[in-house]
Protein backbone atom coordinates (compact mmCIF):
# COMPACT_ATOMS: atom_id res chain seq x y z
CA UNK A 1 0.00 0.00 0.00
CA UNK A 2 1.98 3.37 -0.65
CA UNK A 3 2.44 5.98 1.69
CA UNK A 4 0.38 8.50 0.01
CA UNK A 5 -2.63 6.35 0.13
CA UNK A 6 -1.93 5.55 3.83
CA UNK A 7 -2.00 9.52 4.56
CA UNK A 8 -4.67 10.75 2.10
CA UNK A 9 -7.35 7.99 2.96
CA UNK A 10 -8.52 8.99 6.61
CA UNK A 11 -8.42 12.67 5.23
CA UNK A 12 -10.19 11.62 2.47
CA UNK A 13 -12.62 9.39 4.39
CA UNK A 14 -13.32 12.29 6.55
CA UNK A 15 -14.11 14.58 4.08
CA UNK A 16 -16.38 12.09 1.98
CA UNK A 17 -18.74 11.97 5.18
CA UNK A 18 -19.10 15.82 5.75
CA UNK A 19 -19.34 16.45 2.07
CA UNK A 20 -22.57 13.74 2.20
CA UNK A 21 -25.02 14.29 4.35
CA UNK A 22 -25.60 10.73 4.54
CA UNK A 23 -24.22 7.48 2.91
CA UNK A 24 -25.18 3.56 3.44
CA UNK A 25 -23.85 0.95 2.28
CA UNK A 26 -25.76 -2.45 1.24
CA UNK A 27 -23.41 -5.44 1.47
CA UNK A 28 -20.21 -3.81 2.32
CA UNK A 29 -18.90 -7.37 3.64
CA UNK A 30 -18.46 -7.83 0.05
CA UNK A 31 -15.50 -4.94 -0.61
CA UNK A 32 -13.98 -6.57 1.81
CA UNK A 33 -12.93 -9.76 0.60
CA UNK A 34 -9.16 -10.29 0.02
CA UNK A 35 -9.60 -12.04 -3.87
CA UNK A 36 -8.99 -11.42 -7.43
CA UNK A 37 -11.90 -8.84 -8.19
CA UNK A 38 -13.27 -6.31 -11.18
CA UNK A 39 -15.35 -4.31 -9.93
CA UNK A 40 -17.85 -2.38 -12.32
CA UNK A 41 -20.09 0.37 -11.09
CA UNK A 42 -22.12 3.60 -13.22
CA UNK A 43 -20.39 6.46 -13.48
CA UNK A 44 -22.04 9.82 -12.77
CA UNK A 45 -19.62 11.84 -10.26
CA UNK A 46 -16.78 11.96 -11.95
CA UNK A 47 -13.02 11.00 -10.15
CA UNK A 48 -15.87 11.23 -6.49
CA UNK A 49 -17.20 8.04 -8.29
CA UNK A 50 -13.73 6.23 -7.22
CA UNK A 51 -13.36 7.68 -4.14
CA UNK A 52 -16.18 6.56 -2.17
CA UNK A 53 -15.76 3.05 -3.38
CA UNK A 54 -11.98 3.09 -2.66
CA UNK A 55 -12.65 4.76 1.01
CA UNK A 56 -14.92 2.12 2.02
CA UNK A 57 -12.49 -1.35 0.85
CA UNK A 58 -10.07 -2.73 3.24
CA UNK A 59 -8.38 -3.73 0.34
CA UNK A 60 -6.48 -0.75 -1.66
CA UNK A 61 -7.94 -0.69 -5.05
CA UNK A 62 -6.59 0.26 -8.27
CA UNK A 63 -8.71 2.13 -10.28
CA UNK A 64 -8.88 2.86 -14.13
CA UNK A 65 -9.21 6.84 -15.29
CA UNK A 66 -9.14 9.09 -18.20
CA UNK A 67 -5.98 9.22 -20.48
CA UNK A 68 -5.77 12.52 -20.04
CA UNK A 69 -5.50 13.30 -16.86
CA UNK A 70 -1.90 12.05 -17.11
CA UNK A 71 -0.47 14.75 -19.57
CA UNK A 72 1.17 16.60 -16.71
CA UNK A 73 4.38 14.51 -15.21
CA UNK A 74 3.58 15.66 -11.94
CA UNK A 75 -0.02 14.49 -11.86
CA UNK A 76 0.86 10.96 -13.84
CA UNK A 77 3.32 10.51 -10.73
CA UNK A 78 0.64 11.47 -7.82
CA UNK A 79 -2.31 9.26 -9.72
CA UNK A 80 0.45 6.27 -10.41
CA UNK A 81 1.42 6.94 -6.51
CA UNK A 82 -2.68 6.72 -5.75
CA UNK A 83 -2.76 3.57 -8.15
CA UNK A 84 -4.28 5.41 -10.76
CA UNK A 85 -4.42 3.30 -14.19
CA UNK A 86 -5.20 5.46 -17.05
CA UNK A 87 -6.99 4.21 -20.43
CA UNK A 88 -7.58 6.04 -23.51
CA UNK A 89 -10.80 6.94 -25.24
CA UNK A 90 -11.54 7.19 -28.94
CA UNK A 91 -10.57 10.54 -30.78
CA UNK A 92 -7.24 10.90 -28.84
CA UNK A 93 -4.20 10.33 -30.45
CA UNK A 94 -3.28 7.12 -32.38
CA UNK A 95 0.06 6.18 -30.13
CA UNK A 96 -2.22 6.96 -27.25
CA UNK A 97 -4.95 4.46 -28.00
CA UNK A 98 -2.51 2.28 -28.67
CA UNK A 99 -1.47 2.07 -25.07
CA UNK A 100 -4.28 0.76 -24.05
CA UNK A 101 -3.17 -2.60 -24.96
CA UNK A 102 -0.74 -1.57 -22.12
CA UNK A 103 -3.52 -1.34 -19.40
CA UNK A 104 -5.75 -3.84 -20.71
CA UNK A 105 -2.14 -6.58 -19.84
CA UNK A 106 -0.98 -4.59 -16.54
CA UNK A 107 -5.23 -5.15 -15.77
CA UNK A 108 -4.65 -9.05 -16.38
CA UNK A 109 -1.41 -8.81 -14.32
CA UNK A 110 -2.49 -7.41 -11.59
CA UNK A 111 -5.83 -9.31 -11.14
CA UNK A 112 -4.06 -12.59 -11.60
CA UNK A 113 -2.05 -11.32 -8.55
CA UNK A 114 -5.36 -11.25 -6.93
CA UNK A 115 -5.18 -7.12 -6.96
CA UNK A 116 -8.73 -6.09 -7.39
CA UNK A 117 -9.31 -2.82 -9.99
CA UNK A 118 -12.39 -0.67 -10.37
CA UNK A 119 -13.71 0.73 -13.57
CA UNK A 120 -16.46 2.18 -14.97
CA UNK A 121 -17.77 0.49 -18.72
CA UNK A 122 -20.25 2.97 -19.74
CA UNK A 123 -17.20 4.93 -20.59
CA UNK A 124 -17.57 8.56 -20.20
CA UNK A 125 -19.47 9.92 -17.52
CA UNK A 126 -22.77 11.87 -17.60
CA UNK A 127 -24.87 12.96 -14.30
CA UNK A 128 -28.07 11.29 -15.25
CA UNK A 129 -30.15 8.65 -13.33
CA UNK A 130 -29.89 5.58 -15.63
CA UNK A 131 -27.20 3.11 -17.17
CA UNK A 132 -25.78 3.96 -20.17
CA UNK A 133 -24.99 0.76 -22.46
CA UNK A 134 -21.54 -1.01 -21.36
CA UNK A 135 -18.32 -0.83 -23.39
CA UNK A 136 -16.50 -4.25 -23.82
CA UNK A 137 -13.58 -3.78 -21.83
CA UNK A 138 -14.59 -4.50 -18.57
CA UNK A 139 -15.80 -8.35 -20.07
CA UNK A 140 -12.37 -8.46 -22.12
CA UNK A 141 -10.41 -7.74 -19.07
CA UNK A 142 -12.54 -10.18 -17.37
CA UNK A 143 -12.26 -13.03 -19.84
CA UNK A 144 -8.65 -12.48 -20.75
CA UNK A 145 -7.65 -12.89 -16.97
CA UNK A 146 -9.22 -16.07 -16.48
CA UNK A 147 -7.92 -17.43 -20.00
CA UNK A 148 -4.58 -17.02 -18.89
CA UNK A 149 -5.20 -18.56 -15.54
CA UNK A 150 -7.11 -21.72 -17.31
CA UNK A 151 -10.68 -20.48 -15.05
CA UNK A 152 -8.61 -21.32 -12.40
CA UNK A 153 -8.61 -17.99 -10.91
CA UNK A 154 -12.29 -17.61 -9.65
CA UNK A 155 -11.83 -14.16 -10.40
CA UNK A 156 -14.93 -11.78 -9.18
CA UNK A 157 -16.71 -9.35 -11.08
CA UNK A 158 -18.06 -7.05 -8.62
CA UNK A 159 -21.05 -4.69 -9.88
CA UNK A 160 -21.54 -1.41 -7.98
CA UNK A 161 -24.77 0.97 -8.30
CA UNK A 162 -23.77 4.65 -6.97
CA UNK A 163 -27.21 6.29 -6.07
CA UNK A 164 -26.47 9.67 -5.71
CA UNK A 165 -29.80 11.73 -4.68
CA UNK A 166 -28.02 15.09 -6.06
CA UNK A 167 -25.17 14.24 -7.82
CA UNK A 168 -23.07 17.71 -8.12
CA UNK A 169 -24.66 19.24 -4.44
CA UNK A 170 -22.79 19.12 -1.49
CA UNK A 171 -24.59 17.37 1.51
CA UNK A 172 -26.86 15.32 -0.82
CA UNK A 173 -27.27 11.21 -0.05
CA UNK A 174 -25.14 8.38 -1.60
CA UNK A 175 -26.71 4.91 -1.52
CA UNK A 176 -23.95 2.48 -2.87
CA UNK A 177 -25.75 -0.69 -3.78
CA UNK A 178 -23.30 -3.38 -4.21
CA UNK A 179 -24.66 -6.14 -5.99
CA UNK A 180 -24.03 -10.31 -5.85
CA UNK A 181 -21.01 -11.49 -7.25
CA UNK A 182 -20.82 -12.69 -11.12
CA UNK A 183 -18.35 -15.26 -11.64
CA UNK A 184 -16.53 -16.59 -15.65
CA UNK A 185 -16.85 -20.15 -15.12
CA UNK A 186 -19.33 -20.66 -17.51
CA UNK A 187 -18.06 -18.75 -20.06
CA UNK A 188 -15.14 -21.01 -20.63
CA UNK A 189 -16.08 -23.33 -23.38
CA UNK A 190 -17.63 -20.70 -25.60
CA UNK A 191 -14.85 -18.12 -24.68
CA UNK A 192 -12.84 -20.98 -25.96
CA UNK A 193 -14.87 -21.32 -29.42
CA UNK A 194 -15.75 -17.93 -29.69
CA UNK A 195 -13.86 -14.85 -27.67
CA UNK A 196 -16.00 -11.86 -29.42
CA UNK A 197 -19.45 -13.58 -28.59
CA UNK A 198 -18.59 -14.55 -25.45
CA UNK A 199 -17.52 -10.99 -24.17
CA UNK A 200 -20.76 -9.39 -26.13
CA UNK A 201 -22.63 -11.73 -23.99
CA UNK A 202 -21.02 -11.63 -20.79
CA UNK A 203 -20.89 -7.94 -21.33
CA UNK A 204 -24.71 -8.31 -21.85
CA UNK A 205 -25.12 -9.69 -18.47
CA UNK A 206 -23.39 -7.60 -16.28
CA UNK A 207 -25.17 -4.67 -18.04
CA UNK A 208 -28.39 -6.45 -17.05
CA UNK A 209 -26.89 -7.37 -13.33
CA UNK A 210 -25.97 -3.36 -12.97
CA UNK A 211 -29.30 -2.47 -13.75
CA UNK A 212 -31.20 -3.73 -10.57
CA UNK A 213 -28.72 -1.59 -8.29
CA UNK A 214 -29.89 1.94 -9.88
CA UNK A 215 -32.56 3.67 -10.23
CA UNK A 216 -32.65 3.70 -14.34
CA UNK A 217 -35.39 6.03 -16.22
CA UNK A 218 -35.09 4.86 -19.30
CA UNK A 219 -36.19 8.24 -21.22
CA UNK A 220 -34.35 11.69 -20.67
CA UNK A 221 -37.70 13.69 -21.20
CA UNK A 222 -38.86 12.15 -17.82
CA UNK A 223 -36.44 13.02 -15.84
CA UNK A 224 -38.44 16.38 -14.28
CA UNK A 225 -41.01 14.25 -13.90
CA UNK A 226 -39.00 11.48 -11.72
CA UNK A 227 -38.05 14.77 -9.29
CA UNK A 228 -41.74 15.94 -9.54
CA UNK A 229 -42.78 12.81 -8.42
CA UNK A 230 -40.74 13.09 -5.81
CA UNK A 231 -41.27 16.04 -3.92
CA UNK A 232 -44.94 15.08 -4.44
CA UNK A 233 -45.77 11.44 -3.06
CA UNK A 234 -42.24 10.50 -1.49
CA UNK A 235 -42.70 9.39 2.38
CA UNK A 236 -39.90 9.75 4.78
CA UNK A 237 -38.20 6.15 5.36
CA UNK A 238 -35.23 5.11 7.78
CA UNK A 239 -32.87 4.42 5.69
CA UNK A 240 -31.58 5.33 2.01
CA UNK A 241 -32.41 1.60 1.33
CA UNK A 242 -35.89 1.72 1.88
CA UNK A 243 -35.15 5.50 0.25
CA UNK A 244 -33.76 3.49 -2.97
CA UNK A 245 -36.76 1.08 -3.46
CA UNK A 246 -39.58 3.92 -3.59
CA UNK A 247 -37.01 5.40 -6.14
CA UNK A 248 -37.20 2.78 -7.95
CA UNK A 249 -40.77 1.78 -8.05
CA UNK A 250 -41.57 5.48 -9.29
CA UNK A 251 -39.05 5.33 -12.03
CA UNK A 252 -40.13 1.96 -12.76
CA UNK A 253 -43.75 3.17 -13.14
CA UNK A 254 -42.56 6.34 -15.04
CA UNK A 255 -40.83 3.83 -17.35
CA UNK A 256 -44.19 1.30 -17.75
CA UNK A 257 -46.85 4.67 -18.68
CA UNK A 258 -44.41 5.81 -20.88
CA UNK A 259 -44.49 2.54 -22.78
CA UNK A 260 -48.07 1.95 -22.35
CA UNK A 261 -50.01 5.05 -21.81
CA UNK A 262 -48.05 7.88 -23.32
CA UNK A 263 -51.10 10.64 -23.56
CA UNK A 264 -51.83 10.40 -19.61
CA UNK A 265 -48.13 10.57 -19.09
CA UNK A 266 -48.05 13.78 -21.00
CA UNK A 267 -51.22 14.80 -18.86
CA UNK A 268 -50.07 13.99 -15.75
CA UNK A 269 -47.04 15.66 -16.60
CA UNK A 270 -48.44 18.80 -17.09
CA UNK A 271 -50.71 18.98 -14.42
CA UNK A 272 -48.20 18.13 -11.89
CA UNK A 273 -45.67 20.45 -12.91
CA UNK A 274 -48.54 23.74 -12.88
CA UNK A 275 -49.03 22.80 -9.10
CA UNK A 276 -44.97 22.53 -8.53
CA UNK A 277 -44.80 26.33 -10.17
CA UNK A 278 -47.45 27.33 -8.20
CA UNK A 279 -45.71 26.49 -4.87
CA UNK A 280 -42.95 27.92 -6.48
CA UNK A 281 -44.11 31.17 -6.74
CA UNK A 282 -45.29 31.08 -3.02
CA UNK A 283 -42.14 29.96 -1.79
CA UNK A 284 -43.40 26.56 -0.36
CA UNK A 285 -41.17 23.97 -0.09
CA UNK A 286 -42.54 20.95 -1.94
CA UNK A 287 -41.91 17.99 0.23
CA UNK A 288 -42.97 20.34 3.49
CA UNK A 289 -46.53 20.92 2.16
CA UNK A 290 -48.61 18.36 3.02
CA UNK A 291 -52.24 18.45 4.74
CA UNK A 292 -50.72 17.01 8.50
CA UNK A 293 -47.59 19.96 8.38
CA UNK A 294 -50.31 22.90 7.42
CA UNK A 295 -52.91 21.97 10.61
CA UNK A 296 -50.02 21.26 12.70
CA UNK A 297 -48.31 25.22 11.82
CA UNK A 298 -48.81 27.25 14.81
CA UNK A 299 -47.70 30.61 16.15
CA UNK A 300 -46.33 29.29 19.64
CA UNK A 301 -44.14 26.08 17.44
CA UNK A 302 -43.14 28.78 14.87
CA UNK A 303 -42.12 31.44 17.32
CA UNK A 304 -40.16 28.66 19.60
CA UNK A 305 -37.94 27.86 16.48
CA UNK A 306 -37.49 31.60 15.80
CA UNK A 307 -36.30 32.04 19.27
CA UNK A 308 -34.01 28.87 19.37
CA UNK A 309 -32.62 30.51 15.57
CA UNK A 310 -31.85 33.89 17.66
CA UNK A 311 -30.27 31.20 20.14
CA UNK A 312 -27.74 29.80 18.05
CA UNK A 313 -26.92 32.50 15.60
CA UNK A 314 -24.13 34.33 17.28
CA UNK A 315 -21.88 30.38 17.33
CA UNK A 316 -23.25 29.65 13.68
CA UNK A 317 -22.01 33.50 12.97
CA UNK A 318 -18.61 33.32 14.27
CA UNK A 319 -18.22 29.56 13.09
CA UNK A 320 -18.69 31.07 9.26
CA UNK A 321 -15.91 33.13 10.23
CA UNK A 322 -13.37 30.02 10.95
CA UNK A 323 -15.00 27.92 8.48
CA UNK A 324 -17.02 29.44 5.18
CA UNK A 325 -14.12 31.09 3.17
CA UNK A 326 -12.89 27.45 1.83
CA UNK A 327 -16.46 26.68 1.11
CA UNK A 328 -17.33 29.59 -0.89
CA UNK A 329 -14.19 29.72 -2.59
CA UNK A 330 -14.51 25.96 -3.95
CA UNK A 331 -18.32 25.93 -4.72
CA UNK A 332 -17.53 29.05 -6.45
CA UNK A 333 -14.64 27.78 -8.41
CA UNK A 334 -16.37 25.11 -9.69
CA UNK A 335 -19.44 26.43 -10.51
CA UNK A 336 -18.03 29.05 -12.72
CA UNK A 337 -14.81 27.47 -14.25
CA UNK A 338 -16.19 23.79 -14.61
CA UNK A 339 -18.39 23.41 -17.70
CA UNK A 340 -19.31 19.66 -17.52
CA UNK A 341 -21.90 19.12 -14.76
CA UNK A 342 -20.49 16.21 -13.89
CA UNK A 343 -16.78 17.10 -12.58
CA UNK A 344 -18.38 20.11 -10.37
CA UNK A 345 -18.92 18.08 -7.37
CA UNK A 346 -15.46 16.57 -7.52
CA UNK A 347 -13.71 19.81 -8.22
CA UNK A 348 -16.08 21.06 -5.27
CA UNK A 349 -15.00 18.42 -2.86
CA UNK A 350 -11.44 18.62 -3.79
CA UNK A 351 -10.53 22.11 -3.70
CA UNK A 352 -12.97 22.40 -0.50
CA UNK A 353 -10.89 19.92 1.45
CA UNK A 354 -7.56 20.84 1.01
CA UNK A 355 -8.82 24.65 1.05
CA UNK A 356 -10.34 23.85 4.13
CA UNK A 357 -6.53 21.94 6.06
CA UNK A 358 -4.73 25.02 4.46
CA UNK A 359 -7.07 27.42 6.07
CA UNK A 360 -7.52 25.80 8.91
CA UNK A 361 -3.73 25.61 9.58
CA UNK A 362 -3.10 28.93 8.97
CA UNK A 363 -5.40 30.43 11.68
CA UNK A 364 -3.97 28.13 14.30
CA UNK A 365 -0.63 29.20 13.53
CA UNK A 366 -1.79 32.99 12.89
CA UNK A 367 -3.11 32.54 17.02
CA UNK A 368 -0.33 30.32 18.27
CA UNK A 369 1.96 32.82 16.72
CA UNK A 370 -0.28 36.03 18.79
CA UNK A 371 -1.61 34.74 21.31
CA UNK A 372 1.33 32.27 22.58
CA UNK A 373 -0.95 29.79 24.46
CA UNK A 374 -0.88 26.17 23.83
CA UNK A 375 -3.84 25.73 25.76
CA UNK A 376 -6.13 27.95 24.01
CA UNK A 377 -4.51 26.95 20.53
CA UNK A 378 -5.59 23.32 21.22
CA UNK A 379 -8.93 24.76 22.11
CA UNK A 380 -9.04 26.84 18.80
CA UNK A 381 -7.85 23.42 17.05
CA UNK A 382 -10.96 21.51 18.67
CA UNK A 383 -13.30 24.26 18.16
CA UNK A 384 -12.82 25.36 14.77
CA UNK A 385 -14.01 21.65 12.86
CA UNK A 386 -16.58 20.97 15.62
CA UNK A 387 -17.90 24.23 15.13
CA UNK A 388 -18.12 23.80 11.42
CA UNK A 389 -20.21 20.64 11.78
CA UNK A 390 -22.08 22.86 14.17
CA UNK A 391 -23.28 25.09 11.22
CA UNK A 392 -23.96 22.57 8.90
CA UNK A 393 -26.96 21.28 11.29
CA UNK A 394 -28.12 24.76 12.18
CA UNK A 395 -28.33 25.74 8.80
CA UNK A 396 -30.52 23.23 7.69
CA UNK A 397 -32.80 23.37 11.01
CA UNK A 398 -32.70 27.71 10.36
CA UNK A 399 -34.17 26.90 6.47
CA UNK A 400 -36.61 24.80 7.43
CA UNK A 401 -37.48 27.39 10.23
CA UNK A 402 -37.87 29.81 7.65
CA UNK A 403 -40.04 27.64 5.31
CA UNK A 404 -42.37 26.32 8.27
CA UNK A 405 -42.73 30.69 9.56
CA UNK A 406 -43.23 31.31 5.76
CA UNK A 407 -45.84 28.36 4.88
CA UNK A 408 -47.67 29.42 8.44
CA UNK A 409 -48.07 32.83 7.55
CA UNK A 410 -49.50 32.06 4.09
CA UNK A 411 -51.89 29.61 5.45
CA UNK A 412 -53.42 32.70 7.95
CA UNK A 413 -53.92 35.36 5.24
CA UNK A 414 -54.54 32.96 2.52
CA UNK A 415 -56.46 30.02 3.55
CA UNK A 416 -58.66 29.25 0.17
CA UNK A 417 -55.58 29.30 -1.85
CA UNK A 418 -53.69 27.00 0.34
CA UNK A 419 -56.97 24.44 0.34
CA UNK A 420 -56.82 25.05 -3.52
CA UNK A 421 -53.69 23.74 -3.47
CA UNK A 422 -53.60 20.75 -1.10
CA UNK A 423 -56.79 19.83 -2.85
CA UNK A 424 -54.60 19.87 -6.04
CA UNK A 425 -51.66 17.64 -4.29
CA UNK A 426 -54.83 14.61 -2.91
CA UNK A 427 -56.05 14.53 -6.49
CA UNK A 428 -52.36 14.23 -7.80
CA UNK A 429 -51.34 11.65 -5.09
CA UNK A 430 -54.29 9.82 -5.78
CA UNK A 431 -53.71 9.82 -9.04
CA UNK A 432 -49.92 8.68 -8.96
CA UNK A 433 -50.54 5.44 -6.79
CA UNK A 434 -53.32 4.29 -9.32
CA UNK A 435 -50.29 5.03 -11.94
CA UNK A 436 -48.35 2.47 -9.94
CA UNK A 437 -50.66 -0.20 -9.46
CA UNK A 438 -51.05 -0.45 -13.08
């Protein structure tokens, strides 16, 4: 395992957890193994794709990325350090596609060593919420190992689904869904007879393995709907499991009107959307208006959370002092020098986290150097991360104060509109679970 790996990885780990608000896991016990594995998952978060599957493996993993990120010899030498393998895509030069001959031989070396190696066969990556079709290599990589190792190897092909429920915001929800292992055996004899048809097919079923761990709408013109949907009928659940199956079922039954009832799909569509705009222009937050929240909105609840805001401003102030700069600076770096959706979270998280240990460094030494107590340096160095996790609770318990004072105060000067409108959202709901019953 190299040094660099061994440092980076708890600060890495760290960071992965306070950049998501929440991730789970569903059999982890299967990272963990100590054998020969490939391990497939979609790709929708960029070089934040490998990360959180790498942080949560006992074993280090070697993972495949873009050709180009290894122009630079100073960044080919920190991703070779991090076990970075890169692989070349079509349109870039001809010696460089030629290399990946190269990979595809270091990939059958190092898996016959039983190394395990992550990579992503949709090829390029895209932010979307379904699987794109798979690229051979993975099942060429695969197939090649265990030819050369007579299907001796029992080598594992390991299919991951990443479930990210806002792929480029920071403090979104990552369910990693790791599926059952897929094994070559039986692919011997025809690999034998035929290599081409036997990586088309075993390419065709991981592709159909991978697509039971994501949720996958299959049409790009429903994806509004899916988040419609959403903020509509979605109940709370315990756990971004359960969280993942309702996902699923609605983009499952977004997937089955589309194919059998296109003109209420269209319908639907439409009228669900007019009630999201109307909450929109009200300022309501979608998922908080619901019949039970509105007669449950009081003056004496709404004040109390006021008060408790007042309460905990002046810490959640003066931790934005110690802790907001490296924020700001990253989310603002990436959202106006990154062009491809799908790098902004990883440029985000990146740039936050070692913005964040420079910053942080530099006021402890800025007050060890003028104040010239280690006591109250240690209890700057203590204070200044717990305080940032501090504000990342209070902020989201001050918006939804805001949203609950603002939804209460609309429901006492405008009381028709606001039974309008829930009216609107029992006829929709109603509507939606006959959609998926059918």
């Amino acid at each position: 395992m190299s040094i660099l790996y061994q440092l980076l990885k708890p600060v890495v780990t760290t960071a992965v957890h306070i950049f998501y608000k929440k991730i789970e896991i569903a059999n982890r016990e299967r990272l963990n193994e100590a054998v020969p594995t490939l391990i497939v998952s979609n790709h929708t978060n960029a070089f934040l794709d490998a990360l959180v599957v790498q942080m949560f493996a006992k074993p280090q993993i070697y993972s495949i990325a873009r050709g180009d990120m290894f122009k630079k010899p100073f960044i080919r030498k920190v991703l070779s350090a991090l076990r970075i393998i890169p692989i070349y895509r079509k349109g870039e030069a001809d010696e460089m596609m030629k290399m990946n001959e190269v990979t595809f031989e270091r990939c059958v070396d190092l898996l016959g060593q039983g190394q395990s190696i992550i990579m992503y066969p949709e090829g390029d990556c895209v932010t979307e919420k379904r699987l794109r079709k798979l690229k051979k290599g993975a099942a060429r990589i695969a197939l090649r190992t265990e030819a050369k190792n007579n299907f001796d190897l029992n080598l594992r092909m390991l299919q991951v689904g990443l479930n990210y429920s806002a792929a480029k915001n920071f403090r979104s929800n990552l369910f990693i869904n790791i599926g059952e292992p897929v094994y070559l055996k039986e692919y011997q004899e025809q690999y034998a007879q035929d290599p081409v048809k036997a990586i088309n097919a075993f390419t065709q079923h991981i592709e159909s393995e991978m697509r039971t761990l994501v949720v996958d709408i299959h049409q790009h013109s429903n994806d509004r709907l899916y988040e419609d949907v959403l903020a509509l009928y979605k109940p709370t659940t315990k756990s971004l499991q359960d969280d993942y199956k309702i996902n699923r079922q609605i983009a499952d039954s977004i997937n089955r009107l589309h194919n059998n009832n296109h003109e209420r799909l269209k319908e639907f569509k439409h009228r669900l959307r007019d009630y999201h705009e109307a909450l929109d222009k009200l300022q309501i937050p979608h998922r908080l208006f619901i019949r039970k929240n509105v007669e449950q909105l009081n003056f004496a609840a709404a004040a109390q959370n006021i008060f408790a805001v007042g309460l905990g401003m002046p810490l959640h102030l003066l931790s934005i002092a110690f802790n907001y700069l490296p924020y700001r600076f990253a989310y603002n770096t990436a959202d106006t020098k990154v062009k491809q959706v799908h790098f902004h979270a990883s440029v985000n998280f990146v740039i936050g986290m070692f913005g964040w240990i420079g910053y942080y460094l530099f006021q402890l030494l800025i007050i060890a150097l003028f104040i010239k107590s280690n006591p109250i340096t240690l209890a700057f160095a203590l204070f200044i991360p717990a305080s940032g996790l501090y504000s990342l609770r209070f902020y989201s318990f001050m918006k939804k104060t805001y949203a609950c004072w603002n939804l209460f105060s609309l429901a006492q000067n405008n009381k028709e509109m606001i039974e309008v409108l829930l009216l609107h959202r029992q006829q929709l709901v109603r509507e939606w679970e006959e959609i998926m019953e059918l």
